[in-house]
Protein backbone atom coordinates (compact mmCIF):
# COMPACT_ATOMS: atom_id res chain seq x y z
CA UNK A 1 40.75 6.32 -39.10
CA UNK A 2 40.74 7.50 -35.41
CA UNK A 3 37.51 9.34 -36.00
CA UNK A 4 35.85 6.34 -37.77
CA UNK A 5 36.44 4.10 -34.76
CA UNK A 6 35.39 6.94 -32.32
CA UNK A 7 32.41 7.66 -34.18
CA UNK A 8 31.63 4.12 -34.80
CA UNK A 9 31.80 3.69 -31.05
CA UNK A 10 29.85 6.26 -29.81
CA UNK A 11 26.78 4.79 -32.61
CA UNK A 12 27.17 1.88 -30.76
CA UNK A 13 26.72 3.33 -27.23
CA UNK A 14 23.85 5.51 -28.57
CA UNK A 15 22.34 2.17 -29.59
CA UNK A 16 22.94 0.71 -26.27
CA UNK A 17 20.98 3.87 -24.09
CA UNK A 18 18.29 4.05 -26.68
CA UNK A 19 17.92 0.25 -26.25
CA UNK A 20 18.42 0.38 -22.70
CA UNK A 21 15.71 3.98 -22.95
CA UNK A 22 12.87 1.62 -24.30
CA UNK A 23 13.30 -1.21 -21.79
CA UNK A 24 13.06 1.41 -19.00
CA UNK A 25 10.07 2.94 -20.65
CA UNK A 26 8.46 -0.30 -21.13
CA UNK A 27 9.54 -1.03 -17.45
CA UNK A 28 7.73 2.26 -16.00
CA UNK A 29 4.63 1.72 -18.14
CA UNK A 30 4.21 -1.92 -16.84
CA UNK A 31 4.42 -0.46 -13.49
CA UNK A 32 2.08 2.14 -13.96
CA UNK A 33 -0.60 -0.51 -15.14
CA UNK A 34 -0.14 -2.47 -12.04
CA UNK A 35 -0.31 0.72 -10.06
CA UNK A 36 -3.20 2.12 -11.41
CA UNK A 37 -5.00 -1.75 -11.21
CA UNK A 38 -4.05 -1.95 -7.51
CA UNK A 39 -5.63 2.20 -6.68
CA UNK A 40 -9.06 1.57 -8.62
CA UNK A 41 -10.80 1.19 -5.49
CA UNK A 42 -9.95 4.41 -4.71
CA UNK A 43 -12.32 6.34 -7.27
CA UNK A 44 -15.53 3.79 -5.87
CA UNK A 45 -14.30 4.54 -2.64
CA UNK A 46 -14.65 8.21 -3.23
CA UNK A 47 -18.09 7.90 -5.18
CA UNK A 48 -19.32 5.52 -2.31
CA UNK A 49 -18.62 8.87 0.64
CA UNK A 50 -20.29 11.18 -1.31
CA UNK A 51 -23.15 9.15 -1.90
CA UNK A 52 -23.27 8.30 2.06
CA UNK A 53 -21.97 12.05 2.87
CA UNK A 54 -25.61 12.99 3.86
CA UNK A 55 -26.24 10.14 6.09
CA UNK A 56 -22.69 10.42 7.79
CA UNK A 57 -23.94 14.10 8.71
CA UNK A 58 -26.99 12.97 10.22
CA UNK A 59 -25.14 9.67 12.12
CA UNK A 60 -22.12 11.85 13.40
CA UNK A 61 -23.70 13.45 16.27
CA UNK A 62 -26.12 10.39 17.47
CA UNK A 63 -23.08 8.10 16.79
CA UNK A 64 -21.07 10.54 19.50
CA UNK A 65 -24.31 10.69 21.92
CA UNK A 66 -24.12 6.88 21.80
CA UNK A 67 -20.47 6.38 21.92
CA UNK A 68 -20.82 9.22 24.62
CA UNK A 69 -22.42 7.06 27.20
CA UNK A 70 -20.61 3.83 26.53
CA UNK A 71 -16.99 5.08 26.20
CA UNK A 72 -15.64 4.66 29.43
CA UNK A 73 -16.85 1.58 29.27
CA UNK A 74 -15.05 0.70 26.55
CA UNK A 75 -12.15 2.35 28.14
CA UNK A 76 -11.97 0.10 30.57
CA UNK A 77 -11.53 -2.92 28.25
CA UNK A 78 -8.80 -1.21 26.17
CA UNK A 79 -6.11 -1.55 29.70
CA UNK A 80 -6.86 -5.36 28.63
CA UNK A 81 -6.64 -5.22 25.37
CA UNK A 82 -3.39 -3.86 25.06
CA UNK A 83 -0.90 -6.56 27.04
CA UNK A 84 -2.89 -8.76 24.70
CA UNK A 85 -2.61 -7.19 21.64
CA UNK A 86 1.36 -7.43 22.25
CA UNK A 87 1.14 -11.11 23.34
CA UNK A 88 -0.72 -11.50 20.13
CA UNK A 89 1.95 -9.58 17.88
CA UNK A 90 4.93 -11.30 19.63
CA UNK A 91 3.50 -14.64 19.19
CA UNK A 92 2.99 -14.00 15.39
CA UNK A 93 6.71 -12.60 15.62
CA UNK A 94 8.14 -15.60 17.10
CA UNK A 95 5.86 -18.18 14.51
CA UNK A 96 7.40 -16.34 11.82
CA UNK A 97 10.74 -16.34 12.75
CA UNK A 98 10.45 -19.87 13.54
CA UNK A 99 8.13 -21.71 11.20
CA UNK A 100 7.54 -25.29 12.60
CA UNK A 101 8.05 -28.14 10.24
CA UNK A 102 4.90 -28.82 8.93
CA UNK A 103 4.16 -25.34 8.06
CA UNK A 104 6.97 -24.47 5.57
């Protein structure tokens, strides 16, 4: 009689992780789908630089004769852009944090 009910239990937790087995299974593969639907672009993305791989070996060098002259140039502009770039993020920070009324 003690065996029954022992046995009969344990059935009834090996139902309950075999149950519990398929809804993690079914879990995992619905995950993988939306995984695999949000890294497509990878594979195009990968076709798309070998097809242009000849022309980025060819634009390399007269991109860094060109970027060559103009850098410090550009340099320049970056001490600017930075203390604005931070404005800029703590500004979104702050909207975030406090959402006016007409926004929500």
């Amino acid at each position: 009689m003690f065996w029954e009910a022992e046995l009969t239990r344990l059935a009834r937790r090996k139902q309950e992780l075999a149950a519990d087995c398929d809804l993690a299974r079914a879990r995992v593969a619905s995950q993988a789908g939306v995984l695999a639907r949000k890294l497509a672009w990878v594979e195009s993305a990968h076709a798309w630089l070998h097809r242009v791989q000849p022309l980025l070996l060819v634009g390399a060098p007269l991109a860094g004769l060109f970027l060559g002259k103009r850098l410090p140039r550009l340099a320049r502009w970056s001490a600017f852009a930075a203390p604005l770039l931070r404005v800029g993020r703590a500004f979104l920070q702050r909207r975030r944090t406090f959402p006016r009324a007409g926004n929500r």
